[in-house]
Each structure stands twice: as C-alpha cells, then as structure tokens.
N, C-alpha and C. Protein backbone atom coordinates (compact mmCIF):
# COMPACT_ATOMS: atom_id res chain seq x y z
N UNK A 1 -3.07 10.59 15.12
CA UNK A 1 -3.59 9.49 15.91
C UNK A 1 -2.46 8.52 16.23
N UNK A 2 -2.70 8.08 17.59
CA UNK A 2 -1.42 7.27 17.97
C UNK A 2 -2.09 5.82 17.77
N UNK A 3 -1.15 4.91 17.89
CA UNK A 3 -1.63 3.20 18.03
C UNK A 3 -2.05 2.91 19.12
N UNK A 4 -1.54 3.32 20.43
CA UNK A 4 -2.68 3.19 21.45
C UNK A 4 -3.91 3.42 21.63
N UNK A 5 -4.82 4.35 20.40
CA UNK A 5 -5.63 4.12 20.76
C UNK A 5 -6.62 3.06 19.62
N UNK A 6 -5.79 2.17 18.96
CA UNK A 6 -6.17 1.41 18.57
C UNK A 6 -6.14 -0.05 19.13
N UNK A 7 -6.90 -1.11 18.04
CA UNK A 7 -7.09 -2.41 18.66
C UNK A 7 -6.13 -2.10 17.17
N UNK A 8 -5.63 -3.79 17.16
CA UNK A 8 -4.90 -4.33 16.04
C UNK A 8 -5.69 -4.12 14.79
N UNK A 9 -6.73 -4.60 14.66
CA UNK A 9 -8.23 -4.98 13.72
C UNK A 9 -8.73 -3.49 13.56
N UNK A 10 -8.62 -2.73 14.35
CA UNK A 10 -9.43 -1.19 13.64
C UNK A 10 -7.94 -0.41 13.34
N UNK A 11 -6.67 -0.85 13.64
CA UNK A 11 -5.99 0.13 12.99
C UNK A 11 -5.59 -0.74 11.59
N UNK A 12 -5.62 -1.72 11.46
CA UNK A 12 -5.90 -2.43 10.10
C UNK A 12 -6.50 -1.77 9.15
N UNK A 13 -7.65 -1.59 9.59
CA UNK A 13 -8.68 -1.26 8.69
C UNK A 13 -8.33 -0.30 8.52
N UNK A 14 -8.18 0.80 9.36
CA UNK A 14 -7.70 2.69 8.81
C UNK A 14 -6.88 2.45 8.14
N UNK A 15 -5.82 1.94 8.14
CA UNK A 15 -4.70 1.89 7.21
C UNK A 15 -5.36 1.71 5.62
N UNK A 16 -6.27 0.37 5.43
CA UNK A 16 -6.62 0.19 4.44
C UNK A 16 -7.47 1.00 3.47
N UNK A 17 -8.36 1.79 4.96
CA UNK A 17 -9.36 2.69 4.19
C UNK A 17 -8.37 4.05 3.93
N UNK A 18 -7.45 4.52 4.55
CA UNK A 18 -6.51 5.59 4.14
C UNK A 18 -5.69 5.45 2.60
N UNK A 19 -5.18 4.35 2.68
CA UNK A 19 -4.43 3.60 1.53
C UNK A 19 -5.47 3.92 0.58
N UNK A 20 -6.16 3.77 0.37
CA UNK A 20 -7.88 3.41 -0.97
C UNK A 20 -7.49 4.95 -0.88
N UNK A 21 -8.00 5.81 0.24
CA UNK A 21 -8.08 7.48 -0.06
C UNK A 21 -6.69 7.95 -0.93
N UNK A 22 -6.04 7.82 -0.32
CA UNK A 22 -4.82 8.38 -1.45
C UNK A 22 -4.16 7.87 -2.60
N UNK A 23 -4.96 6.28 -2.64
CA UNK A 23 -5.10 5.94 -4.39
C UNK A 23 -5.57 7.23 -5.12
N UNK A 24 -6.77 6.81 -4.41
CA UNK A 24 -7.75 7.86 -4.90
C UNK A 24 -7.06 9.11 -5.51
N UNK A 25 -6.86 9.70 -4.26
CA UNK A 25 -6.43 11.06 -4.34
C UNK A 25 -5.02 11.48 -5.37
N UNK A 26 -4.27 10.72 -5.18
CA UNK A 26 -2.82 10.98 -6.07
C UNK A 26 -3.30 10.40 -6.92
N UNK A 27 -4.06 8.75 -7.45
CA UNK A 27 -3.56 8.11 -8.74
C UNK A 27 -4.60 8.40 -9.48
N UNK A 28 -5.94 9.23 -8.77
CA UNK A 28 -6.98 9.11 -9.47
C UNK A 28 -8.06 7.80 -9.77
N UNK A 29 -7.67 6.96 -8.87
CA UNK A 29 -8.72 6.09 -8.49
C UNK A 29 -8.06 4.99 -7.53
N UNK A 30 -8.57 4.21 -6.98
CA UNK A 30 -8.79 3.21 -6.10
C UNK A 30 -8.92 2.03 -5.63
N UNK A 31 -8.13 1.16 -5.70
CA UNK A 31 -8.44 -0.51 -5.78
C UNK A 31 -9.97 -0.59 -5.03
N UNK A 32 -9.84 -2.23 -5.78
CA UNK A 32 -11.27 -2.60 -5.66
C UNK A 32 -11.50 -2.87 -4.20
N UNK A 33 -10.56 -3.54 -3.50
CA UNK A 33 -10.51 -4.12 -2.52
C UNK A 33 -9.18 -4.22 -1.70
N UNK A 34 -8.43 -4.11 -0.18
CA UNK A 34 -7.82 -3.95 0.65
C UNK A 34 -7.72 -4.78 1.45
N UNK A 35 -6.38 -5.62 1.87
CA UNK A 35 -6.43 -6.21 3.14
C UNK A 35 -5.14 -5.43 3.98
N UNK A 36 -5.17 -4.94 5.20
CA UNK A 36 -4.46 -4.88 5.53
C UNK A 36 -3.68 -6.04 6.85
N UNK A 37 -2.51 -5.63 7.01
CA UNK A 37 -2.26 -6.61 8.38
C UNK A 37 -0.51 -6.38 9.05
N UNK A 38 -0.80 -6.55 10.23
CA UNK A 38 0.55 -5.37 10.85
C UNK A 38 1.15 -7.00 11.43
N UNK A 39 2.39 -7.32 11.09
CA UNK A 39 3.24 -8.09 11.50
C UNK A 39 4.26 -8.31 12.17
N UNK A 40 4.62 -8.05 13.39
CA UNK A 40 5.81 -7.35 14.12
C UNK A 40 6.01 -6.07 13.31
N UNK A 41 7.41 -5.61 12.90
CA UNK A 41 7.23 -4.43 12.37
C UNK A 41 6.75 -4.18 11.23
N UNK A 42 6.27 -5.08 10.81
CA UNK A 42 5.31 -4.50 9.36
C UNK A 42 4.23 -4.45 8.99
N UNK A 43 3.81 -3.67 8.02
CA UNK A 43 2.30 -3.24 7.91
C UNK A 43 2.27 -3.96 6.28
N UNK A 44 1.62 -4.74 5.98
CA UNK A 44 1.57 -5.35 5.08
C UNK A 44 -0.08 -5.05 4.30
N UNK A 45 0.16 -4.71 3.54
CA UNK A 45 -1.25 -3.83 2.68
C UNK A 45 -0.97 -5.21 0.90
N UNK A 46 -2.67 -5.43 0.87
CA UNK A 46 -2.80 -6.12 -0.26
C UNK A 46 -3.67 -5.24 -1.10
N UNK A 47 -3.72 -4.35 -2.32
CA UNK A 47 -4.23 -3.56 -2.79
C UNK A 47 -5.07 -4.57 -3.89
N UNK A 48 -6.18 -5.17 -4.27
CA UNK A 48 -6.81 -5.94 -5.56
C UNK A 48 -7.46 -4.77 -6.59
N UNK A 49 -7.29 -5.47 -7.48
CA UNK A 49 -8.31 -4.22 -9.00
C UNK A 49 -7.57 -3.09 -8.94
N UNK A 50 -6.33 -3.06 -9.31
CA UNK A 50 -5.31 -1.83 -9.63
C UNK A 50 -5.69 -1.65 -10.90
N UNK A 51 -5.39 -2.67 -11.69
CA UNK A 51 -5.27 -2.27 -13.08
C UNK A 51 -6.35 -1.64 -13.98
N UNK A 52 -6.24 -1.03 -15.40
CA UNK A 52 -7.29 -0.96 -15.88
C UNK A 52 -7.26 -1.36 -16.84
N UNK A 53 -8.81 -1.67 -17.20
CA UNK A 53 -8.56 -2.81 -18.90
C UNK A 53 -7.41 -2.59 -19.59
N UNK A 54 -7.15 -0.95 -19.98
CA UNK A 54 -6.61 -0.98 -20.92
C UNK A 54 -4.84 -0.99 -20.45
N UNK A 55 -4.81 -1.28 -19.58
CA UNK A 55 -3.39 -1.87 -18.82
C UNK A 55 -3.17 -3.23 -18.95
N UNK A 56 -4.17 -4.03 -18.44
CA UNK A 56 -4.23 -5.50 -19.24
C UNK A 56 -4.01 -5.41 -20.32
N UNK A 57 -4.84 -4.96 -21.19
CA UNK A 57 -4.04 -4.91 -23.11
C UNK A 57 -2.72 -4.99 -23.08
N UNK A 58 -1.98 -3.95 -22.62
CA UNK A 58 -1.37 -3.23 -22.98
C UNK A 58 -0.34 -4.54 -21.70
N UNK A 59 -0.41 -5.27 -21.44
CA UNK A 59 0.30 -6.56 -20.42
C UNK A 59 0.34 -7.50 -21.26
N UNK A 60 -0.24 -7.58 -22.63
CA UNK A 60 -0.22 -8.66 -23.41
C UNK A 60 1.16 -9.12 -24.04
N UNK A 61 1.88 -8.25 -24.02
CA UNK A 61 3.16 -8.33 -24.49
C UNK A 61 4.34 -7.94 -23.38
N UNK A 62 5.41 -8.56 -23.59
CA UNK A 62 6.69 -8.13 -22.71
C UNK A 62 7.34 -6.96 -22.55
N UNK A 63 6.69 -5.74 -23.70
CA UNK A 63 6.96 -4.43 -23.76
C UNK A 63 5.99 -4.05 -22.90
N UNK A 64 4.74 -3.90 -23.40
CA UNK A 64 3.99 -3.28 -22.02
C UNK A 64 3.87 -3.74 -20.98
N UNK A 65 3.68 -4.87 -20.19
CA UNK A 65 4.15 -5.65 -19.31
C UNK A 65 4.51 -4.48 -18.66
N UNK A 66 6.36 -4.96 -18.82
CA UNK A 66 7.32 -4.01 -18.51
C UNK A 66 7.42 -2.51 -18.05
N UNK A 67 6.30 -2.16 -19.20
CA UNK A 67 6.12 0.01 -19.25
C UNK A 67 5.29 0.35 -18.10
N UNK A 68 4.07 -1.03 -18.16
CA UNK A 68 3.14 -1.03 -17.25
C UNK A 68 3.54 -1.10 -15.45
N UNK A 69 4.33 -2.22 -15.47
CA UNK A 69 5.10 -1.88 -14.00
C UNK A 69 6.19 -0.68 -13.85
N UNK A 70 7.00 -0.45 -14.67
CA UNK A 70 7.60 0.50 -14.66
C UNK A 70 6.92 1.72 -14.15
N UNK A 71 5.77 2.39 -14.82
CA UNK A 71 5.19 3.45 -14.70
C UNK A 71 3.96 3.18 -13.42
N UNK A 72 3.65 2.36 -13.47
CA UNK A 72 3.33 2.31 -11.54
C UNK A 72 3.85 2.38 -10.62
N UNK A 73 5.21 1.49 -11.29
CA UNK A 73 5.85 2.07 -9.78
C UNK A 73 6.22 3.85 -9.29
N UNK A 74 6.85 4.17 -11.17
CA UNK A 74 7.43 5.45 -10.51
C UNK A 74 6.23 6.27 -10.32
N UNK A 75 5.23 6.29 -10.40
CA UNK A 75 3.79 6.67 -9.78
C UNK A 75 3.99 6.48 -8.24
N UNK A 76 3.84 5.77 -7.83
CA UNK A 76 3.65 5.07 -6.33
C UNK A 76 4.73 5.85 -5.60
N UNK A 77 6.58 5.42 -6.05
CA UNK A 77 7.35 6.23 -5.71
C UNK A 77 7.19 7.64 -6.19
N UNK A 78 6.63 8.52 -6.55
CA UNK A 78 6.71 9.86 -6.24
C UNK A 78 6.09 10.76 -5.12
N UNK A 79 5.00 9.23 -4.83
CA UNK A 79 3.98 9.47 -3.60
C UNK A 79 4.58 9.08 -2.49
N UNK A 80 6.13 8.78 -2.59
CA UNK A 80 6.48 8.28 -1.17
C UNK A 80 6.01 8.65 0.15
N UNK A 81 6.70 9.87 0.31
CA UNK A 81 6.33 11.03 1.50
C UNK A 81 5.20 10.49 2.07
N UNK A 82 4.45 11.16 1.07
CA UNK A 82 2.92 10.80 2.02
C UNK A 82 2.56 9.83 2.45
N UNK A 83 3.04 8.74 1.56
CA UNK A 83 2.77 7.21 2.45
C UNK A 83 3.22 7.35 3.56
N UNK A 84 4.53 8.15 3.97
CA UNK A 84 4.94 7.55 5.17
C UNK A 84 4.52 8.36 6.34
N UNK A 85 4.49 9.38 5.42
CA UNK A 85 3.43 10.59 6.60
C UNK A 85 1.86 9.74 7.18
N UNK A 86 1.39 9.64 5.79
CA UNK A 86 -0.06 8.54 6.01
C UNK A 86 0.14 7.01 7.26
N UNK A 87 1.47 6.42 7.26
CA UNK A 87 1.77 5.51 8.23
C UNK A 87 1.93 6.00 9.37
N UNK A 88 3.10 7.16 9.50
CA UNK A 88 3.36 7.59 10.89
C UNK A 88 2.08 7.96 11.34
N UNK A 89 1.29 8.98 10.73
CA UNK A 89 0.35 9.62 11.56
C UNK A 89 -0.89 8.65 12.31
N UNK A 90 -1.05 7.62 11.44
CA UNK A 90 -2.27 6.37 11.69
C UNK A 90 -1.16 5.38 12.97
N UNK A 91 0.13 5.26 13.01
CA UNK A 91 0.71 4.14 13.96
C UNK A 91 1.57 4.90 14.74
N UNK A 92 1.93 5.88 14.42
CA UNK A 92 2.65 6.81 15.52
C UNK A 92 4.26 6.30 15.13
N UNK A 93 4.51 5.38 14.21
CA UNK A 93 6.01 4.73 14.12
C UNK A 93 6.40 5.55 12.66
N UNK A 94 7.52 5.69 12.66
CA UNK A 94 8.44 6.08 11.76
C UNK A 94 8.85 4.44 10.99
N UNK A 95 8.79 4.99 9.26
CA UNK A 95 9.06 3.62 8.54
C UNK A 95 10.45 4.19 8.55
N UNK A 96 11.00 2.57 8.00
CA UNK A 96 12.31 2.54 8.00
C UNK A 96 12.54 2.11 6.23
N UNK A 97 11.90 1.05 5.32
CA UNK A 97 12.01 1.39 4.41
C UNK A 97 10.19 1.24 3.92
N UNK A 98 10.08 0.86 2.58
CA UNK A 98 9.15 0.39 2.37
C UNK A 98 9.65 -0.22 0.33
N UNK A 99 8.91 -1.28 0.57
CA UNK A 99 8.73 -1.98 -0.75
C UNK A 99 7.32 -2.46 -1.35
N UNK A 100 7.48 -1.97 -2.57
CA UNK A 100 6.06 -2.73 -3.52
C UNK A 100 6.27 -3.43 -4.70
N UNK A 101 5.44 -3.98 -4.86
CA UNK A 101 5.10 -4.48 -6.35
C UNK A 101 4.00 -4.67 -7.08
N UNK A 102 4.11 -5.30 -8.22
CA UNK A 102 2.35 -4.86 -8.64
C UNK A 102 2.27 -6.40 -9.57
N UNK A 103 1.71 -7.45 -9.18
CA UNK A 103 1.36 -8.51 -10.59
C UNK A 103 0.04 -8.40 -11.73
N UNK A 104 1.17 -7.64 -12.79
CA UNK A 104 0.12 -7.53 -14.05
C UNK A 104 -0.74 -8.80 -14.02
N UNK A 105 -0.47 -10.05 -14.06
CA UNK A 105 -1.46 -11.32 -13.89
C UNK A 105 -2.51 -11.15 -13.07
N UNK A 106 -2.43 -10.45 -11.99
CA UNK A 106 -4.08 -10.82 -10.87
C UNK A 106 -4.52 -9.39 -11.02
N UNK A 107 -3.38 -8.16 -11.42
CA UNK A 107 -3.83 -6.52 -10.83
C UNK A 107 -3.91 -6.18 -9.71
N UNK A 108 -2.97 -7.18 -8.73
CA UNK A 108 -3.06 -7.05 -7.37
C UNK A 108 -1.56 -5.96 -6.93
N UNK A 109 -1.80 -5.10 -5.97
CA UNK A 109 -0.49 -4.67 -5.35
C UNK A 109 0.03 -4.86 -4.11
N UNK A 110 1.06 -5.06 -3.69
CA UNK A 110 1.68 -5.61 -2.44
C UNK A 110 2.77 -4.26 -1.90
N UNK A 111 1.82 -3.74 -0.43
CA UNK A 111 3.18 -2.93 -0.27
C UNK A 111 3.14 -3.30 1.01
N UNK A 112 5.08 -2.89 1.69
CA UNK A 112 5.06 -3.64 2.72
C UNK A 112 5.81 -2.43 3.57
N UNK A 113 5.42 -1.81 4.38
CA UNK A 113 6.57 -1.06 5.16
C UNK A 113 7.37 -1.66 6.31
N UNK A 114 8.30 -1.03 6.39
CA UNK A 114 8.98 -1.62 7.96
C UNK A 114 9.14 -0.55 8.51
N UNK A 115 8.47 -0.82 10.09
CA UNK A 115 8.86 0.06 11.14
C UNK A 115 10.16 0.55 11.79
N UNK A 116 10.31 1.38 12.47
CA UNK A 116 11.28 0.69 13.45
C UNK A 116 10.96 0.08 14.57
N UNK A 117 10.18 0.17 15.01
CA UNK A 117 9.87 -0.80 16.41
C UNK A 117 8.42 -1.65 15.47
N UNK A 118 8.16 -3.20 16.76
CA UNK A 118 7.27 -3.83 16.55
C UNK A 118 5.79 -3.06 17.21
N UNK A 119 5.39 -3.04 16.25
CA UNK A 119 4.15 -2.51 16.61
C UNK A 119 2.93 -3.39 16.92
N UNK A 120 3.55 -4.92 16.32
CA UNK A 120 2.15 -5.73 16.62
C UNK A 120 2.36 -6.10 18.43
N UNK A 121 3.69 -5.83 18.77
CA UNK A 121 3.72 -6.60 19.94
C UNK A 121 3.27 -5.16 20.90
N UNK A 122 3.23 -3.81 20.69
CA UNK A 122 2.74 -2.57 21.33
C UNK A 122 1.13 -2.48 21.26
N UNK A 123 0.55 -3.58 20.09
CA UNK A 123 -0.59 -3.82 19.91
C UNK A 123 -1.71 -4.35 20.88
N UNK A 124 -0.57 -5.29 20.84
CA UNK A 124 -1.45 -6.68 22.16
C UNK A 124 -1.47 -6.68 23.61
C-alpha cells in the first residue's frame, strides 16, 4: 500500500494498528494503547502498557532497571527488518534510521523512524 492512498489520520492509525500486530506477533503480546503521528519525515509511534508486572518488580532496583531495558531493546532490535518492511510497505518510503526507547517509570515506548523524504508534506 502506497501513502497516496491515504489521508494523514488513516495512515496513522494503520501504522499503529500494524505496530500492536507485530508486538503481538514477535514479542508475544501488545501494548495497551498506540498513538501514532507522521511529522515531516517522521513517523513517531507512542506504544503505552509495554511492561509486565513482573518487569516492574524486577525495575525496582538499578540492576533490573538496566536488564529490563537492555533486553527490550535487543528484542525490538532483532525485529528490525520487519519494522522497516512494516513502514515501507504502509508509506511507500524507505527509513533511513530508526530509534527507541522504553521508560520503565510509565511502561511507555517511543519509536521514531526517519524517512527519507517528508511524507507529511506528500500527505497534505
């Protein structure tokens, strides 16, 4: 699917509901909740309810904390590919990089890709 045949607001949303599917699918489950939002060249995804209780526990201290982001991320990064396969195919753009993070405090995740071209302005 290309971005032309989207509005800004429904390719938002695919992104977000795609993103949830391949939680799903690779991590074995799914944030609670999704915002997405495309910014000149970036697609900016807010992932909420990552964590699981026993990840909070295990955040109580500066060791797990630590193990806990550590091992999400290299989770997330092994799934690279497909994220970007999952981007190109929903916006038709090739990423150029992409970055995340995860705050053990809320269980929220932040990932951000960059395009190479602006896509919000191919949007409007």
């Amino acid at each position: 699917m290309k971005s032309t045949k989207w509005t800004k607001g429904s390719l938002e949303a695919e992104i977000g509901k795609a993103l949830t599917q391949w939680e799903k699918d690779f991590l074995g489950r799914g944030s609670v909740s999704v915002k997405t939002d495309i910014l000149r060249d970036m697609v900016v995804v807010t992932l909420n309810g990552i964590l699981t209780p026993a990840e909070y526990k295990l955040c109580d201290t500066k060791e797990g904390l630590l193990s806990v982001k550590r091992i999400r991320s290299d989770l997330v990064e092994s799934g690279r590919e497909k994220l970007y396969q999952l981007i190109r195919d929903l916006t038709g753009e090739e990423v150029v990089s992409f970055h995340t993070d995860l705050s053990t405090r809320t269980g929220e995740r932040i990932m951000v890709f960059r395009l190479y071209s602006d896509l919000q302005k191919k949007l409007s």
